[in-house]
N, C-alpha and C. Protein backbone atom coordinates (compact mmCIF):
# COMPACT_ATOMS: atom_id res chain seq x y z
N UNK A 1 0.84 -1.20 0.00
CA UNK A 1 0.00 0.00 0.00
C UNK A 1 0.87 1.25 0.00
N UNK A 2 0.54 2.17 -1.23
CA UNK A 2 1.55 3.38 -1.29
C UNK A 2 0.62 4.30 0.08
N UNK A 3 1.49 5.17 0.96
CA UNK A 3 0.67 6.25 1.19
C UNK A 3 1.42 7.54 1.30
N UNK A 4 1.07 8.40 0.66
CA UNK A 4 0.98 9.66 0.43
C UNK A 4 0.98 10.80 1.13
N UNK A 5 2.07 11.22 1.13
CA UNK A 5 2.06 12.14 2.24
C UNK A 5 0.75 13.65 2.05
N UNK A 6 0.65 14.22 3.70
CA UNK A 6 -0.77 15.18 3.45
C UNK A 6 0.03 16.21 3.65
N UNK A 7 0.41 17.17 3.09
CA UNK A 7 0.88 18.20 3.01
C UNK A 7 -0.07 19.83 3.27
N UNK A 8 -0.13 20.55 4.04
CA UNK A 8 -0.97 21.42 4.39
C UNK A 8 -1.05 22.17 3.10
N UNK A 9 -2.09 23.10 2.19
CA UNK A 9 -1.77 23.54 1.33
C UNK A 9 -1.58 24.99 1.55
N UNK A 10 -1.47 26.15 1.35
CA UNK A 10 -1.03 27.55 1.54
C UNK A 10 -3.35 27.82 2.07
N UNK A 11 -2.99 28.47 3.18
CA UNK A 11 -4.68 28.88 3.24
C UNK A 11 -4.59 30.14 2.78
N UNK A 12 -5.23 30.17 1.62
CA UNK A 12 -5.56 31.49 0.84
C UNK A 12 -6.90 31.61 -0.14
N UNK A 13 -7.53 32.56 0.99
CA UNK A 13 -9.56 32.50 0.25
C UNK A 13 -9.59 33.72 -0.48
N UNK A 14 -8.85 34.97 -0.03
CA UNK A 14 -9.54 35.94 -0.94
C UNK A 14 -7.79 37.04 -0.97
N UNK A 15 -7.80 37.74 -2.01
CA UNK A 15 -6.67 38.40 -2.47
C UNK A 15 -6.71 39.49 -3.38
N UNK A 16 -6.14 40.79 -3.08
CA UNK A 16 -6.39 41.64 -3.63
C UNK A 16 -5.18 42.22 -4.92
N UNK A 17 -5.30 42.51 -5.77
CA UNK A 17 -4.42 42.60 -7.00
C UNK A 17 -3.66 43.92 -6.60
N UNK A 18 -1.96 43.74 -6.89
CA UNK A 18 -1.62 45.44 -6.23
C UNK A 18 0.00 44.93 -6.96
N UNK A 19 0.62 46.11 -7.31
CA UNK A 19 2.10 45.62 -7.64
C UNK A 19 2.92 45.93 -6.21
N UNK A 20 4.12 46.01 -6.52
CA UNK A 20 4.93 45.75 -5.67
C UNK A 20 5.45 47.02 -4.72
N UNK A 21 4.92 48.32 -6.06
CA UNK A 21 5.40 49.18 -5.00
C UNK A 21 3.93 49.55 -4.38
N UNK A 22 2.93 49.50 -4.86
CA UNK A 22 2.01 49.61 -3.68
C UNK A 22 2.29 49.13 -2.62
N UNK A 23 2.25 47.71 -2.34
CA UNK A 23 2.57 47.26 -1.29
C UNK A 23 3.78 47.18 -0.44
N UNK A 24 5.07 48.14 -1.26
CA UNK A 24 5.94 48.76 -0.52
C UNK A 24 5.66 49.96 0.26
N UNK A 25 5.03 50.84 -0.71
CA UNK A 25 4.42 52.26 -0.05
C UNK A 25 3.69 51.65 1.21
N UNK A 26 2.54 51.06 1.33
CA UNK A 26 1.72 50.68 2.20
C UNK A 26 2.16 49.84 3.13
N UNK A 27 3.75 48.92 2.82
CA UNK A 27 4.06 48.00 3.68
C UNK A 27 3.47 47.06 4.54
N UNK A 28 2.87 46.55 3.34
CA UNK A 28 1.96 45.60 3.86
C UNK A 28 1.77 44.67 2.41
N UNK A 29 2.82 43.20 2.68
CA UNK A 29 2.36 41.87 2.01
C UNK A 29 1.59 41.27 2.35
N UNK A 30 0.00 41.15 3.17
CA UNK A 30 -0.52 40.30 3.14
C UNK A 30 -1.83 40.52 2.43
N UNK A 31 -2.15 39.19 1.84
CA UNK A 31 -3.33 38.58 1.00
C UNK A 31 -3.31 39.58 0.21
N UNK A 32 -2.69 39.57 -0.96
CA UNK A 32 -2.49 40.71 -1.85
C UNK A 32 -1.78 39.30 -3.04
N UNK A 33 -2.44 39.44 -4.70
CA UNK A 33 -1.88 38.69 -5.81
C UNK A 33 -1.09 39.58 -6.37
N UNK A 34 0.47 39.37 -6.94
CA UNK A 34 0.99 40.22 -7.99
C UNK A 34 1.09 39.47 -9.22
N UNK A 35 1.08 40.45 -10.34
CA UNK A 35 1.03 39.99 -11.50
C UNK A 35 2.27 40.69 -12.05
N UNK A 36 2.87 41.54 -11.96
CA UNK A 36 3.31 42.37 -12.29
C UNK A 36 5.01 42.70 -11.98
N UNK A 37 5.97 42.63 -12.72
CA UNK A 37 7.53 42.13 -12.05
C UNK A 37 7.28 44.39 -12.07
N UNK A 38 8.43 44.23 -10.72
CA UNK A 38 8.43 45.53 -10.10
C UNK A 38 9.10 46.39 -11.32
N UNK A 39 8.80 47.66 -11.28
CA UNK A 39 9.40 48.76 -12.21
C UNK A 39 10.65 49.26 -11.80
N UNK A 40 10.68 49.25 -10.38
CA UNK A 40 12.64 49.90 -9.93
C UNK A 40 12.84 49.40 -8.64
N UNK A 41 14.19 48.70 -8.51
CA UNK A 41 14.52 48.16 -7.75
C UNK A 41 14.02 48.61 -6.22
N UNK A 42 13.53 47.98 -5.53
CA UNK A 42 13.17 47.88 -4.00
C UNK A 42 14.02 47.00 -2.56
N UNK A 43 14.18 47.45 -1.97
CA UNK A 43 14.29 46.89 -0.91
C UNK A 43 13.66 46.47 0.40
N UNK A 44 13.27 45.12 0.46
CA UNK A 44 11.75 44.72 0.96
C UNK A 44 12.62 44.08 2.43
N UNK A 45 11.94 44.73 3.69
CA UNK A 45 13.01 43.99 5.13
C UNK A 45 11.87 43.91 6.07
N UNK A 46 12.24 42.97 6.95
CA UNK A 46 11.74 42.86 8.21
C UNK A 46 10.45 42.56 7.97
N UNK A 47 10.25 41.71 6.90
CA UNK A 47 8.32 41.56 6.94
C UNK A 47 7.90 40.23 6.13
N UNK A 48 7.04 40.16 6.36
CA UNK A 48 6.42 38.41 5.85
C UNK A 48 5.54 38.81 4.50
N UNK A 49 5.57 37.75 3.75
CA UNK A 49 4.99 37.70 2.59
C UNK A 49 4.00 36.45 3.54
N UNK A 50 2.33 36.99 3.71
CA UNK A 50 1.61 36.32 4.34
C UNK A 50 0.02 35.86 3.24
N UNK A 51 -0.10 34.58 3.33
CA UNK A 51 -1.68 34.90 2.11
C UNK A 51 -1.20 35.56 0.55
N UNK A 52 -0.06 35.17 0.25
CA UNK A 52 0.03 36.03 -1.27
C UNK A 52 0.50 35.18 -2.22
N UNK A 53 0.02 35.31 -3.65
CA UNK A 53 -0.03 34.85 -5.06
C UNK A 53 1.13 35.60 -5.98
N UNK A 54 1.65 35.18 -6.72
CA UNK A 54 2.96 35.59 -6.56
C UNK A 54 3.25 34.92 -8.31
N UNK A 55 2.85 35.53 -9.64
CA UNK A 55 2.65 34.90 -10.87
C UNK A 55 3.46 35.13 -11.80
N UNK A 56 4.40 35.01 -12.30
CA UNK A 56 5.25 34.76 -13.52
C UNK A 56 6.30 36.44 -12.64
N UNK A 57 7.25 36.70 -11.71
CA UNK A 57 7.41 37.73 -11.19
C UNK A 57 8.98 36.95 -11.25
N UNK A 58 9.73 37.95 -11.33
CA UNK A 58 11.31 38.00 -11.16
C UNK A 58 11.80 39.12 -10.24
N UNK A 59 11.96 38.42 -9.42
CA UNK A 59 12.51 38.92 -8.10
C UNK A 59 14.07 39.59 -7.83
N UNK A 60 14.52 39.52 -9.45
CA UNK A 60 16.11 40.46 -9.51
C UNK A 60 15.89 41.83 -8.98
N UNK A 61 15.38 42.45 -8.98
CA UNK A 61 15.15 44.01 -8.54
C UNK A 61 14.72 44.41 -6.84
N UNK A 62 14.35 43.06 -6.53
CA UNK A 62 13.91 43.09 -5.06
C UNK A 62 15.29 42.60 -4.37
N UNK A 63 15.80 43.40 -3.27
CA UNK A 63 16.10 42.83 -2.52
C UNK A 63 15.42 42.08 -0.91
N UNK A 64 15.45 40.77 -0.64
CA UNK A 64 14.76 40.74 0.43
C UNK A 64 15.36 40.18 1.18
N UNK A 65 15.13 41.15 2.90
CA UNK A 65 15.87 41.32 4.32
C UNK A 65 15.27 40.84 5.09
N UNK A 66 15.88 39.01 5.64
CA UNK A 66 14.56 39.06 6.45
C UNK A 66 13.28 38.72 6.60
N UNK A 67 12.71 38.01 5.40
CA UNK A 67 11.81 37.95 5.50
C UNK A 67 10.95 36.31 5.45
N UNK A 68 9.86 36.25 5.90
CA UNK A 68 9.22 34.88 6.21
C UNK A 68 8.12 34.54 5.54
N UNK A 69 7.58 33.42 4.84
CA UNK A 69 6.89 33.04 3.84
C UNK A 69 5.86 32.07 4.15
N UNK A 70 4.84 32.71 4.68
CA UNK A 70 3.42 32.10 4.66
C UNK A 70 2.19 31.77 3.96
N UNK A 71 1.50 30.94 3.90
CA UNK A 71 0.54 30.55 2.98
C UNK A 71 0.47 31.38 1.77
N UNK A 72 1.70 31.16 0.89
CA UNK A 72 2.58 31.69 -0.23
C UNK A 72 2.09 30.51 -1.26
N UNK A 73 2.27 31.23 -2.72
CA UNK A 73 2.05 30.11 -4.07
C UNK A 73 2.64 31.77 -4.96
N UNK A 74 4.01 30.22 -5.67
CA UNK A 74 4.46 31.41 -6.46
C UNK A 74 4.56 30.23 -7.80
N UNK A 75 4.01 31.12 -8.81
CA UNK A 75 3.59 30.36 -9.94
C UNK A 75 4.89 30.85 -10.84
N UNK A 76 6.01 30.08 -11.73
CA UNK A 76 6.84 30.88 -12.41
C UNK A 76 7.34 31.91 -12.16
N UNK A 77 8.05 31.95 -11.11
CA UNK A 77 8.86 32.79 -10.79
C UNK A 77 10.05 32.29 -10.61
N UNK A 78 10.92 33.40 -10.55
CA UNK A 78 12.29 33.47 -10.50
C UNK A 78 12.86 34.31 -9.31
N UNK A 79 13.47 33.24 -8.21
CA UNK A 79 13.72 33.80 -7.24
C UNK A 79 15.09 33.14 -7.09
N UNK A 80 16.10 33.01 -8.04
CA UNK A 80 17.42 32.83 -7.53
C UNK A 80 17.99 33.78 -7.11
N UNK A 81 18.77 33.02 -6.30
CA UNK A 81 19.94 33.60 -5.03
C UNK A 81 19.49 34.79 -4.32
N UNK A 82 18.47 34.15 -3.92
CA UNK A 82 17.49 34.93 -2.99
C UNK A 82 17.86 33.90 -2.07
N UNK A 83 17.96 35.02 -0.43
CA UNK A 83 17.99 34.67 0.86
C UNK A 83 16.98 34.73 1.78
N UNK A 84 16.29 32.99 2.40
CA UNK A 84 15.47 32.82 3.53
C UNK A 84 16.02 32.37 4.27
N UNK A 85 17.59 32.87 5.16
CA UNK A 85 18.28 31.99 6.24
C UNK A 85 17.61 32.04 7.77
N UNK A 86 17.38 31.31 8.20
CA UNK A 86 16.91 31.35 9.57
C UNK A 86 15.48 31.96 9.68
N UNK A 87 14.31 31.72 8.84
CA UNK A 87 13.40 32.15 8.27
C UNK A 87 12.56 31.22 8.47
N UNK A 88 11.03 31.07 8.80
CA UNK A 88 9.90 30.73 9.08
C UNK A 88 9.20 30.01 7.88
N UNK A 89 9.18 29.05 6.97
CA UNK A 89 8.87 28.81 5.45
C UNK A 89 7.90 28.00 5.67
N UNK A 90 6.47 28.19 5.37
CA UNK A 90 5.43 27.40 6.17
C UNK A 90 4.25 27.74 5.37
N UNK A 91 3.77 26.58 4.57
CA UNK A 91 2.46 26.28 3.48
C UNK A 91 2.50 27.09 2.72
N UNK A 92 4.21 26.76 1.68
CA UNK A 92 4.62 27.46 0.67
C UNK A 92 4.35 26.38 -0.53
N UNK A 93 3.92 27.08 -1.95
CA UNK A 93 4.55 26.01 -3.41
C UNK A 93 5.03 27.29 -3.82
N UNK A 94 6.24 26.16 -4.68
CA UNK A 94 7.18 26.63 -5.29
C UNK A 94 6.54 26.04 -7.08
N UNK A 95 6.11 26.52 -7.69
CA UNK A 95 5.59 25.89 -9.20
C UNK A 95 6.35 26.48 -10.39
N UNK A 96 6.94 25.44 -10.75
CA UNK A 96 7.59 25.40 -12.14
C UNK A 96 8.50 27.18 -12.00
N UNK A 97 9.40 27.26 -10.79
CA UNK A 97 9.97 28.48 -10.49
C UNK A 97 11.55 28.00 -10.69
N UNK A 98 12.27 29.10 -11.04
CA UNK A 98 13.55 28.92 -10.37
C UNK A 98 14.25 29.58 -9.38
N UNK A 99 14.92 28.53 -8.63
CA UNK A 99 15.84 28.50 -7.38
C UNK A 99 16.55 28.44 -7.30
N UNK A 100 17.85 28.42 -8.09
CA UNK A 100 18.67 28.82 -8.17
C UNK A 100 20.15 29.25 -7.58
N UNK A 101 20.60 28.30 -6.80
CA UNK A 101 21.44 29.32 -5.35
C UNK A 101 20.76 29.96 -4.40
N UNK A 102 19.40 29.80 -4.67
CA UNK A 102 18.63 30.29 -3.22
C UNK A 102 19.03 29.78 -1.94
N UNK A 103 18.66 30.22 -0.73
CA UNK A 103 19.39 29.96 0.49
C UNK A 103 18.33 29.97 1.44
N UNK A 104 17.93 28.82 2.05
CA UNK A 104 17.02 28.47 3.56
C UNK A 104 17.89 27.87 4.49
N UNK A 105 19.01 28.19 4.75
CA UNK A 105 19.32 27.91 5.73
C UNK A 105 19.28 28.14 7.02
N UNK A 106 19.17 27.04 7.65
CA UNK A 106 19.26 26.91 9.56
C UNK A 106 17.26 27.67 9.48
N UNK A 107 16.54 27.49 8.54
CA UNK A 107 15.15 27.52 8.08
C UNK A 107 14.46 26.40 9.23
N UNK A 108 13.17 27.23 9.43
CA UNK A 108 12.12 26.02 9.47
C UNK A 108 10.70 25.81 8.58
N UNK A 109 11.42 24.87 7.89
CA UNK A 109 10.30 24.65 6.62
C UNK A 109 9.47 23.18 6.68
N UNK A 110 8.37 23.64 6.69
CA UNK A 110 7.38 22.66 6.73
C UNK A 110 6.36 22.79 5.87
N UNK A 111 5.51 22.02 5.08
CA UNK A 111 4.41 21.81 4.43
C UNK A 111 4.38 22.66 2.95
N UNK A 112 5.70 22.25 2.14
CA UNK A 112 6.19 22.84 1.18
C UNK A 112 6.78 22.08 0.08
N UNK A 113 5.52 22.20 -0.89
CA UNK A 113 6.26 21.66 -2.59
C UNK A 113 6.82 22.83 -3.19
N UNK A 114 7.86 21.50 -3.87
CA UNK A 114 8.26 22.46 -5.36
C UNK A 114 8.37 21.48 -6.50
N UNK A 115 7.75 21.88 -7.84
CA UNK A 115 7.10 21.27 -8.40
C UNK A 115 7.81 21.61 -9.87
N UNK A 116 8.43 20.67 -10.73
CA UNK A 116 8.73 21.42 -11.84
C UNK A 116 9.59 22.90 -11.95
N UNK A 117 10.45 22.50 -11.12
CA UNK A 117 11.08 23.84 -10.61
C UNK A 117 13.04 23.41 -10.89
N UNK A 118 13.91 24.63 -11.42
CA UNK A 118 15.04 24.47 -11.48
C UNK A 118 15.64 25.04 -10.02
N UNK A 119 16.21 24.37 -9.00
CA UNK A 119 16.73 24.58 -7.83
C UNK A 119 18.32 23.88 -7.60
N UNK A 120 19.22 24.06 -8.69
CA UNK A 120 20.58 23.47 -8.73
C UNK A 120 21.01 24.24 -7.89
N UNK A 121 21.94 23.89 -6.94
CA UNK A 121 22.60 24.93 -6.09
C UNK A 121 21.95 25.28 -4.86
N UNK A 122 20.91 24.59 -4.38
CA UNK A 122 19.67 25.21 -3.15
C UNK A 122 20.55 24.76 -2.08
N UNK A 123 20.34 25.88 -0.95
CA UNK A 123 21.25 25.93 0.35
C UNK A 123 20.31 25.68 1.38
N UNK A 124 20.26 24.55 2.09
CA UNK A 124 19.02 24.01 2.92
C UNK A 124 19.92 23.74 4.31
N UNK A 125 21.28 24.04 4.08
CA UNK A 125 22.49 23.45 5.78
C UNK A 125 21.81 24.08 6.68
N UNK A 126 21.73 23.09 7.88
CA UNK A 126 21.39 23.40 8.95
C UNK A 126 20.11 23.55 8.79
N UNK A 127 18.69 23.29 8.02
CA UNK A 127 17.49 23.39 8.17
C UNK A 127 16.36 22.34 8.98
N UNK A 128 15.75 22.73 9.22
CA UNK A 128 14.71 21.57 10.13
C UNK A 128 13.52 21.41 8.71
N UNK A 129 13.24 20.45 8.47
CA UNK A 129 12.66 20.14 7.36
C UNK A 129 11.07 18.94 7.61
N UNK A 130 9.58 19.32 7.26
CA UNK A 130 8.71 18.24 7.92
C UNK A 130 7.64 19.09 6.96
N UNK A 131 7.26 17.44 6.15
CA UNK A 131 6.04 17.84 5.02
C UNK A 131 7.14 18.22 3.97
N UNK A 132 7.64 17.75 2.96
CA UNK A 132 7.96 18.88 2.09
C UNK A 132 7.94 17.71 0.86
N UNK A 133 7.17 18.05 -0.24
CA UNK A 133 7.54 17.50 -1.12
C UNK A 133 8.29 18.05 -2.47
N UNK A 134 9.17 17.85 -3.44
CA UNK A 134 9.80 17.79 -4.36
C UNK A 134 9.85 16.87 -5.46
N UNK A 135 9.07 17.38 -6.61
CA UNK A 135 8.78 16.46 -7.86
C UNK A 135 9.02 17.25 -8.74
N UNK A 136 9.90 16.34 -10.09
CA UNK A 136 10.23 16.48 -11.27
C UNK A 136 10.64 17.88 -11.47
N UNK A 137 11.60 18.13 -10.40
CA UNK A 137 12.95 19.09 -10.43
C UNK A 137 14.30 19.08 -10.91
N UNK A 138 14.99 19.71 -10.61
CA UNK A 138 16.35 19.59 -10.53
C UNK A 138 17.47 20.42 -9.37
N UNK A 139 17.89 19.34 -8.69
CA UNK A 139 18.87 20.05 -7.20
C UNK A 139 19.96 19.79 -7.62
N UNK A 140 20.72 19.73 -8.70
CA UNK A 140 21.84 19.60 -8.78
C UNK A 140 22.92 20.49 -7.82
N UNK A 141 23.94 19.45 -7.23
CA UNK A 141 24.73 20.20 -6.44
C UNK A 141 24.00 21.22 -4.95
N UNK A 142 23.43 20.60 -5.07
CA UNK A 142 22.45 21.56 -3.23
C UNK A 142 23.05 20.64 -2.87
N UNK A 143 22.36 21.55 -1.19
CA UNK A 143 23.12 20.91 -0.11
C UNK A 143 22.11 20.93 0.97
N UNK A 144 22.14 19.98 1.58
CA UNK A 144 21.14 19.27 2.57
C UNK A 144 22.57 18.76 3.66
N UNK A 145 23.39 19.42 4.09
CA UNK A 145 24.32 19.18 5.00
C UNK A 145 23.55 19.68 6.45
N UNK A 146 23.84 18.62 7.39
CA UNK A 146 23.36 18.96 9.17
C UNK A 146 21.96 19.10 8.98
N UNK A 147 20.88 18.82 8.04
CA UNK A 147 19.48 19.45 8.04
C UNK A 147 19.00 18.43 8.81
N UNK A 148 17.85 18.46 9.40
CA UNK A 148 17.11 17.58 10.05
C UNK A 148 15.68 17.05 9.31
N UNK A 149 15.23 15.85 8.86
CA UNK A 149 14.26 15.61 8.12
C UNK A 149 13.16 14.87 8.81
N UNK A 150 11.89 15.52 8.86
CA UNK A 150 10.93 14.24 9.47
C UNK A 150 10.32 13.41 8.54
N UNK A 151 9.71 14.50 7.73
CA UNK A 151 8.58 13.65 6.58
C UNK A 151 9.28 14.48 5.08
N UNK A 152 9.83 13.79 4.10
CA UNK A 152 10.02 14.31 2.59
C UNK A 152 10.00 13.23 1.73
N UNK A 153 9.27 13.68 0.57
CA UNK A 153 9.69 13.18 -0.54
C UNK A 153 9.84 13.97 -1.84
N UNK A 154 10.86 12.92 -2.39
CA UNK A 154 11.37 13.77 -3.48
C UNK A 154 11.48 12.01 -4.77
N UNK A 155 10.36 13.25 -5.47
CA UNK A 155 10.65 12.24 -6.68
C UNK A 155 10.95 12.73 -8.66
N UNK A 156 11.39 11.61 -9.25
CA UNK A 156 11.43 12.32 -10.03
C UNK A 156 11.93 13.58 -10.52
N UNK A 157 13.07 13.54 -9.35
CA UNK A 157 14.56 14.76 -9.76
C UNK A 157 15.62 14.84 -9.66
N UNK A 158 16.11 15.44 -10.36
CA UNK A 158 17.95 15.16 -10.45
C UNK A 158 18.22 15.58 -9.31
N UNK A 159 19.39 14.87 -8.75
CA UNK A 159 20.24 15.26 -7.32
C UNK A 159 21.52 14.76 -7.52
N UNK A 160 21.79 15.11 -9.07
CA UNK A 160 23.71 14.86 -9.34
C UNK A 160 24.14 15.82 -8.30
N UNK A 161 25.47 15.72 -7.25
CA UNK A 161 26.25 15.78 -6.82
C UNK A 161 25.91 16.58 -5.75
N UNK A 162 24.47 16.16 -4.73
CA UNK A 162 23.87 16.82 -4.11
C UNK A 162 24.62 16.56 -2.56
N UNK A 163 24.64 17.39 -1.61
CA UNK A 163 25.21 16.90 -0.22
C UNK A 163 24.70 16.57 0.82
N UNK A 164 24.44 15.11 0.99
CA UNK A 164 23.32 14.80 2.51
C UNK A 164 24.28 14.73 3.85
N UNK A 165 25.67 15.40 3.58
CA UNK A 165 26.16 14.89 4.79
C UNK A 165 25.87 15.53 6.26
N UNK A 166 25.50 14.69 7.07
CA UNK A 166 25.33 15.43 8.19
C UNK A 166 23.69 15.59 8.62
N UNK A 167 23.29 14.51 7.77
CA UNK A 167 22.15 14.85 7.60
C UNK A 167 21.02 13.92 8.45
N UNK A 168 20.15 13.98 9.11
CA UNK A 168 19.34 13.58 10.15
C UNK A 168 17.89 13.04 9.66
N UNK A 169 17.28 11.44 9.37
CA UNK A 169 16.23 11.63 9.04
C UNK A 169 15.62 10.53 9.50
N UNK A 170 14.31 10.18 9.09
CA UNK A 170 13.37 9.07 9.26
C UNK A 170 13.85 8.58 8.34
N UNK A 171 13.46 8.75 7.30
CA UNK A 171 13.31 7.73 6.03
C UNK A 171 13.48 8.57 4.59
N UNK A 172 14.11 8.02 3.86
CA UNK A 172 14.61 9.07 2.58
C UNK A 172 14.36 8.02 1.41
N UNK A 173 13.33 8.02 0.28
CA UNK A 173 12.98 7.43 -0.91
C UNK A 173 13.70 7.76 -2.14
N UNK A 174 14.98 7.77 -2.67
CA UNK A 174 15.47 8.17 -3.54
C UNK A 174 15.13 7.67 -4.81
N UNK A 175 14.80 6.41 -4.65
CA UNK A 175 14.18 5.13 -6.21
C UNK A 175 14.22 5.93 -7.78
N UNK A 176 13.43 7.01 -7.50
CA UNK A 176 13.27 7.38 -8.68
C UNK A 176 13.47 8.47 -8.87
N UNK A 177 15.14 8.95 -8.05
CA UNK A 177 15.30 10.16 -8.75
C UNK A 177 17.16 9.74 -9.53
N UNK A 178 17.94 10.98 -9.88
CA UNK A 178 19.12 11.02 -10.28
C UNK A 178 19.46 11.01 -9.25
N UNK A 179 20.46 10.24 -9.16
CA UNK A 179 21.49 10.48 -7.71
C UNK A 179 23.10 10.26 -7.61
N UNK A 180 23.55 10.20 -9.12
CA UNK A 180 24.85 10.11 -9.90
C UNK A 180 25.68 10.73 -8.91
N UNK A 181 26.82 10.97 -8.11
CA UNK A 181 27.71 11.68 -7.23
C UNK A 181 27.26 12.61 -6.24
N UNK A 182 25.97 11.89 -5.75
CA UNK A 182 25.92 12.24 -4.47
C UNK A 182 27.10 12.28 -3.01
N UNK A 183 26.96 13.08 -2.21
CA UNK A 183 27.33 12.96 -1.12
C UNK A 183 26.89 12.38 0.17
N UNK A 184 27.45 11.45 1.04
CA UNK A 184 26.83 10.96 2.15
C UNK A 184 27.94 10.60 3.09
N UNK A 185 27.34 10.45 3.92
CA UNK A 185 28.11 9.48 4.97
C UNK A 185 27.40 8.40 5.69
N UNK A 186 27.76 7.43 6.35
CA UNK A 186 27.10 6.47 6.82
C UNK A 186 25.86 6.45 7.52
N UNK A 187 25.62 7.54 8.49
CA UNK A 187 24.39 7.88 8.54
C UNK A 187 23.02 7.92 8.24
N UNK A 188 23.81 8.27 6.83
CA UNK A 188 22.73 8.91 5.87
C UNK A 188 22.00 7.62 4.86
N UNK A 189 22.86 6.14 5.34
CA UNK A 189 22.00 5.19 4.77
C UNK A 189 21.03 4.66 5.99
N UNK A 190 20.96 4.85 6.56
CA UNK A 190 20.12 3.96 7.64
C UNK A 190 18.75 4.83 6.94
N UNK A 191 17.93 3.46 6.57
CA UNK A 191 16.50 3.57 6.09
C UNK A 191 16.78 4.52 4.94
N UNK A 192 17.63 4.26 3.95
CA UNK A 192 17.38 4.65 2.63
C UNK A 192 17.21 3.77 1.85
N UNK A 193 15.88 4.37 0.86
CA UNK A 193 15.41 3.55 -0.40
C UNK A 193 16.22 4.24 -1.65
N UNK A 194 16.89 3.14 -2.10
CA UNK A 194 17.50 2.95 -3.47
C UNK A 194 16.85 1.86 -4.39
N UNK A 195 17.30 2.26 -5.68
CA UNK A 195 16.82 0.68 -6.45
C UNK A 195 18.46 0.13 -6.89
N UNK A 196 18.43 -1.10 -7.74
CA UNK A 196 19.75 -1.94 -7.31
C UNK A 196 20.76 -1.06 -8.12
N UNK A 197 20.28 -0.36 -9.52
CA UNK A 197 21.73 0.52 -10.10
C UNK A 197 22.01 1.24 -9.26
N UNK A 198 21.38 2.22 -8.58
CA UNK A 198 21.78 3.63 -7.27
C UNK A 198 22.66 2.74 -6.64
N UNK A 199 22.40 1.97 -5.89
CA UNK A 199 23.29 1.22 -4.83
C UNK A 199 24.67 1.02 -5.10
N UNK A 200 24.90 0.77 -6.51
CA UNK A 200 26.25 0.43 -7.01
C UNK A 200 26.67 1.83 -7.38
N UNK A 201 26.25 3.04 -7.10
CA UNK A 201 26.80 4.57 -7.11
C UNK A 201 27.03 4.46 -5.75
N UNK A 202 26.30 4.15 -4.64
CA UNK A 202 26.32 4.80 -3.44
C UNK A 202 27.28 4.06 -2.31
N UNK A 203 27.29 2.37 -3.00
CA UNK A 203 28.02 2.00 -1.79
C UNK A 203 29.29 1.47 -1.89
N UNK A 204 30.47 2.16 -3.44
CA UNK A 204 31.94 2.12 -3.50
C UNK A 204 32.27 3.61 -2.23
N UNK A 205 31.47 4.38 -2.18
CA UNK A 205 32.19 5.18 -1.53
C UNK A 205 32.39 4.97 -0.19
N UNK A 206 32.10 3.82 0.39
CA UNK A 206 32.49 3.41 1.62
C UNK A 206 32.83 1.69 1.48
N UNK A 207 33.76 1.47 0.59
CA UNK A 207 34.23 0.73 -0.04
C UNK A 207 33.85 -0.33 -0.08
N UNK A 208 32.65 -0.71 -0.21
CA UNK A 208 31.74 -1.81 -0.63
C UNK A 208 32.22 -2.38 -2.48
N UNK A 209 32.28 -3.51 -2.94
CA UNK A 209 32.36 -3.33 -4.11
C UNK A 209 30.91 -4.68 -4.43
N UNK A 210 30.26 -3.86 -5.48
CA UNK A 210 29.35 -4.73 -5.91
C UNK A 210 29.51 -5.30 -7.12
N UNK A 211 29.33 -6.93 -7.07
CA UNK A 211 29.86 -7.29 -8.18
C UNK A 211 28.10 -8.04 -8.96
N UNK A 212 28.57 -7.92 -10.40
CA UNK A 212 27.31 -8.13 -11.25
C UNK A 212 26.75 -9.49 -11.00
């Protein structure tokens, strides 16, 4: 019997349309949809994106200080090497966006997909991690070093030369993603699902040799 994890979805009933510098002038992100990528660079600090819709927007012109991401849905967007370190990340999707060198670290993220999304390079060290799913992405080279995991799955995405070391979990389903030069340490197999090619990537590096 497969079962499926329940993931909280973002609670968002009603939303008002406004660009970015409205809601800079007014300083106030909540329950507000943008459609609209900003006209001149801003600097957005000390405040939560709470209840907001968030649609085909490139986030190069924003800088953001600080800030925490609640019952959030960002449809095609582009939010690389954007910083959520030590940040609150809670009944977020991430849809068909890129991530890019983005950074959640030492984060507490819970009840959060990303879906069809480019995230090579994602900085998750030191995060507490519960609910999160990840499908038909790409993490190439991220890093999941010291994070703590309760509930994830990730399917259906590349994780060439991704870093689990240090890493703390229940149970980790890799089966059906890329996992070509991953990083691990011994740890990090207790209760991992592989299928039999992965295994013969994962277990010369602690000098196992598997023979055909």
């Amino acid at each position: 019997m497969v079962i499926t994890m329940k993931i909280a979805s973002p609670k968002i009933k009603e939303t008002t349309t406004k660009t970015f510098e409205e809601c800079f002038f007014e300083n106030n992100f909540e329950g507000i949809h943008i459609k609209e990528n900003p006209t001149k660079e801003l600097i957005l600090e000390d405040t939560s994106f709470d209840t907001c819709i968030f649609d085909n927007i490139t986030f190069k012109k924003l800088e953001l200080i600080n800030i925490d991401l609640v019952d959030v849905i960002f449809n095609n967007c582009d939010l690389s090497n954007k910083v959520f370190n030590k940040k609150y990340i809670r009944r977020v999707v991430f849809n068909n966006c890129k991530l890019v060198g983005t950074s959640f670290s030492e984060s507490n993220i819970k009840d959060v997909e990303i879906i069809n999304s480019q995230c090579d390079f994602l900085n998750l060290i030191g995060s507490k991690i519960d609910n999160v799913r990840i499908k038909d992405s790409s993490l190439k080279e991220s890093i999941f070093m010291d994070t703590t995991i309760k509930n994830i799955e990730i399917k259906d995405s590349n994780l060439e030369g991704t870093d689990f070391q240090g890493c703390n979990h229940d149970s980790i389903d890799l089966s059906t993603n890329e996992i070509a030069g991953i990083i691990c340490d011994s740890k990090f197999l207790k209760d991992l699902t592989v299928d039999l090619y992965q295994s013969k990537n994962i277990l010369p590096m602690f000098g196992i040799k598997v023979k055909e």
